[in-house]
N, C-alpha and C. Protein backbone atom coordinates (compact mmCIF):
# COMPACT_ATOMS: atom_id res chain seq x y z
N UNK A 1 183.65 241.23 266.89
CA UNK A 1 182.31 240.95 267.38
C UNK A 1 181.80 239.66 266.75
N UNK A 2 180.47 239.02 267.31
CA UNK A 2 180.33 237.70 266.84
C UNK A 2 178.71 237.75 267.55
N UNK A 3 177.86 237.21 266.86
CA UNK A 3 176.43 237.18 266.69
C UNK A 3 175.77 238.19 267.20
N UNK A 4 175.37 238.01 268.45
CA UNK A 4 174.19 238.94 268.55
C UNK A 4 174.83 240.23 268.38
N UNK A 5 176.35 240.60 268.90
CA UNK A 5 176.90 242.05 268.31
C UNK A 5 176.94 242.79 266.99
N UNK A 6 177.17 241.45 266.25
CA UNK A 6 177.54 241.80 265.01
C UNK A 6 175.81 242.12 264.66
N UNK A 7 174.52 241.92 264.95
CA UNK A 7 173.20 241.96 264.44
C UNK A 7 173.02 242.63 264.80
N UNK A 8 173.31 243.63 266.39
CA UNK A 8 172.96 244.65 266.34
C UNK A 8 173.37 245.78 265.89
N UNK A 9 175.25 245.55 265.49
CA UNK A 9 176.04 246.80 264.49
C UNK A 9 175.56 246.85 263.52
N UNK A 10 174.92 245.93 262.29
CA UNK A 10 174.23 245.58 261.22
C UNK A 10 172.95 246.34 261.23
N UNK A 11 172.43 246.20 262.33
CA UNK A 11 171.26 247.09 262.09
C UNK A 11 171.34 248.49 262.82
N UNK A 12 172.37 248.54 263.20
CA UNK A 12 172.58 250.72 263.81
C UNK A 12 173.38 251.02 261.91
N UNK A 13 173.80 250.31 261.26
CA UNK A 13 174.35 250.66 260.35
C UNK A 13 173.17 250.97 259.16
N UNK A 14 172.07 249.77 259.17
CA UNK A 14 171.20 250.41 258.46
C UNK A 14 169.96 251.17 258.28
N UNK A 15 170.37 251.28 259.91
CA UNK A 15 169.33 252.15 260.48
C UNK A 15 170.06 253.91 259.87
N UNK A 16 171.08 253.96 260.19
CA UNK A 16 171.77 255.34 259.67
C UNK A 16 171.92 255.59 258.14
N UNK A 17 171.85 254.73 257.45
CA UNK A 17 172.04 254.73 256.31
C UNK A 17 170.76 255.15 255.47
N UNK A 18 169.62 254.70 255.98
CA UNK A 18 167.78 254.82 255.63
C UNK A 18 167.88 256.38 255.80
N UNK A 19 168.01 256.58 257.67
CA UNK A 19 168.08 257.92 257.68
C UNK A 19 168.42 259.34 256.59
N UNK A 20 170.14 258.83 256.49
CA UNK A 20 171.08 259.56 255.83
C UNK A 20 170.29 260.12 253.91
N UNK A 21 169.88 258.64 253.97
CA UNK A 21 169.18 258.43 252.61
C UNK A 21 167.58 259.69 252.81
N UNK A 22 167.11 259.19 253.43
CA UNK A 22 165.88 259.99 253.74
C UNK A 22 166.45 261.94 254.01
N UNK A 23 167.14 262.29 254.67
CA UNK A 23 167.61 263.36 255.04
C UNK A 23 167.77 264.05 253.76
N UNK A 24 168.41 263.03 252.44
CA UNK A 24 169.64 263.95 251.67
C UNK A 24 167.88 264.03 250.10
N UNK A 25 166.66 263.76 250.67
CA UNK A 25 165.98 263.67 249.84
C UNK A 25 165.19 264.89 250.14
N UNK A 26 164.89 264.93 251.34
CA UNK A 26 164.28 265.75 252.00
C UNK A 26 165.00 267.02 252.06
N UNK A 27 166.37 267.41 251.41
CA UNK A 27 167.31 268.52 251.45
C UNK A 27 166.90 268.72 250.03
N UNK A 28 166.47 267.75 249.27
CA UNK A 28 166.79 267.75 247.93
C UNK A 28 165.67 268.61 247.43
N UNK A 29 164.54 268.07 248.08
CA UNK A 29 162.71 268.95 247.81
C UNK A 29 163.04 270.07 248.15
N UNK A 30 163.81 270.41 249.32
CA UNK A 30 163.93 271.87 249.95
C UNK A 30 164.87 272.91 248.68
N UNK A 31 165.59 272.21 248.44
CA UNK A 31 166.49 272.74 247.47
C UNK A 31 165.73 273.10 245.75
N UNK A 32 165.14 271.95 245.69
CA UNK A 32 164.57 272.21 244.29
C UNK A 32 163.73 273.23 244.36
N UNK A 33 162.74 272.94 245.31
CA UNK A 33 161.65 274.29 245.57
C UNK A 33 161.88 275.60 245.47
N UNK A 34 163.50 275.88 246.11
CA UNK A 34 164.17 277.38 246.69
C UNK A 34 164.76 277.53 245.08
N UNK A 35 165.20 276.73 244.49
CA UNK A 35 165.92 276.64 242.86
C UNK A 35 165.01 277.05 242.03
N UNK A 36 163.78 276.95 242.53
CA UNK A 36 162.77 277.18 241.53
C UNK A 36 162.20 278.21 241.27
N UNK A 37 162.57 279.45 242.43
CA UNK A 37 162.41 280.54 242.77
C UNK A 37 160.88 280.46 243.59
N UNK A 38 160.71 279.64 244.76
CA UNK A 38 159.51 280.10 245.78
C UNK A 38 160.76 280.16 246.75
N UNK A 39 160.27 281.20 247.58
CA UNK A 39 160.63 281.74 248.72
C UNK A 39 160.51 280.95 249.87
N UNK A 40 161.25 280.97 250.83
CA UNK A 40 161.55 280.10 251.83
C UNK A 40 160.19 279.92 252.61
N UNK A 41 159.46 281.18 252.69
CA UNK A 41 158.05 281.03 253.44
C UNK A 41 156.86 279.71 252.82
N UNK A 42 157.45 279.85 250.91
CA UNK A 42 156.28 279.49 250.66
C UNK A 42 156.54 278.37 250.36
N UNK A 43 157.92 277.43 250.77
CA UNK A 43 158.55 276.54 250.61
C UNK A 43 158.09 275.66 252.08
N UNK A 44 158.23 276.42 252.98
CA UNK A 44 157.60 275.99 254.04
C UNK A 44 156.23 275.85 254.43
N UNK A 45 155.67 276.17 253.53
CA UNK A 45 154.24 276.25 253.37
C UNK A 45 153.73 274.75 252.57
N UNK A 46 154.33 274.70 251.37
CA UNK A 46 154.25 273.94 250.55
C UNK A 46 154.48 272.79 251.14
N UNK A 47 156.03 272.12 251.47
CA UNK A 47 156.19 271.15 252.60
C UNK A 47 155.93 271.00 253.97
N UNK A 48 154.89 271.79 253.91
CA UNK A 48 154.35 271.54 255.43
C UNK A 48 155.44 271.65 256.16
N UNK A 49 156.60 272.33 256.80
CA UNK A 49 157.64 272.15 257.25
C UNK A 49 157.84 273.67 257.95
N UNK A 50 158.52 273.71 259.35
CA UNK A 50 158.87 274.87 259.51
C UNK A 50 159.88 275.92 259.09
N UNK A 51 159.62 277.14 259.47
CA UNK A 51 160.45 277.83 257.93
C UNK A 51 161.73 277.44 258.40
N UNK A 52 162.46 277.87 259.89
CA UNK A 52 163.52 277.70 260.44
C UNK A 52 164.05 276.47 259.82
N UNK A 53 163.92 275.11 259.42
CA UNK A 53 164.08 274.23 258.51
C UNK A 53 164.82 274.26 257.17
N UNK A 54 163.71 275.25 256.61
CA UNK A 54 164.02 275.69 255.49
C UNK A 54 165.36 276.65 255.59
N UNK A 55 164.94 277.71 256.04
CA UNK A 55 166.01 278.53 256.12
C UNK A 55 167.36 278.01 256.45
N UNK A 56 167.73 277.12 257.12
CA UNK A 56 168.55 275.95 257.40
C UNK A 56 169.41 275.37 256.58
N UNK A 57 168.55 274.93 255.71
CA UNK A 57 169.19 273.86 254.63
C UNK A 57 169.59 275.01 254.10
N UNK A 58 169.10 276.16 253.11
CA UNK A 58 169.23 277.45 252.35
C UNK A 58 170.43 277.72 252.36
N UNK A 59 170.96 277.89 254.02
CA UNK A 59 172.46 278.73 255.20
C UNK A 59 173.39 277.78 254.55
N UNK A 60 172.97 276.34 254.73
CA UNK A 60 174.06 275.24 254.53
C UNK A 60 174.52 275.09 252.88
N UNK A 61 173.82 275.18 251.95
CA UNK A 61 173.53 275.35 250.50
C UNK A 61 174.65 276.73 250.51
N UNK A 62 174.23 277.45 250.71
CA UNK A 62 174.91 278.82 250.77
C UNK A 62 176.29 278.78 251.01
N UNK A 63 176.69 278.15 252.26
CA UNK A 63 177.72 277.94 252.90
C UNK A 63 179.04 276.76 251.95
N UNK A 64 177.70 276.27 250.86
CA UNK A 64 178.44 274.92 250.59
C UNK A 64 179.74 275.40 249.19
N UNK A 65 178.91 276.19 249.23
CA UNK A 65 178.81 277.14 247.58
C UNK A 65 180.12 277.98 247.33
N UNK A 66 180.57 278.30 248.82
CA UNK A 66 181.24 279.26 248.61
C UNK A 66 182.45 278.84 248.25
């Protein structure tokens, strides 16, 4: 690829990367909260977030573990 391709792979790359970054922070609050012993309801409460969310990350944590 060569200019305008290469500027727009450059920016789908750091467009995913912000994301990825943002995602694994936002797993991280979910995680600390549930580590901390509040309950998924009140975790979802706390982050303003729906529980299904929560419960989510929890399954995947769970899953990661084994």
């Amino acid at each position: 690829m060569t200019g305008f391709g290469d500027r727009i792979y450059e920016k789908g790359m750091r467009t995913g990367e912000q994301k990825g970054i943002q995602q694994g922070r936002h797993e991280g609050m979910i995680l600390g909260a549930l580590m901390s012993g509040k309950t998924p309801e009140e975790v979802a409460e706390m982050l303003n977030l729906p529980l299904e969310e929560i419960k989510k990350v929890q399954e995947q944590q769970m899953t990661a573990n084994r």
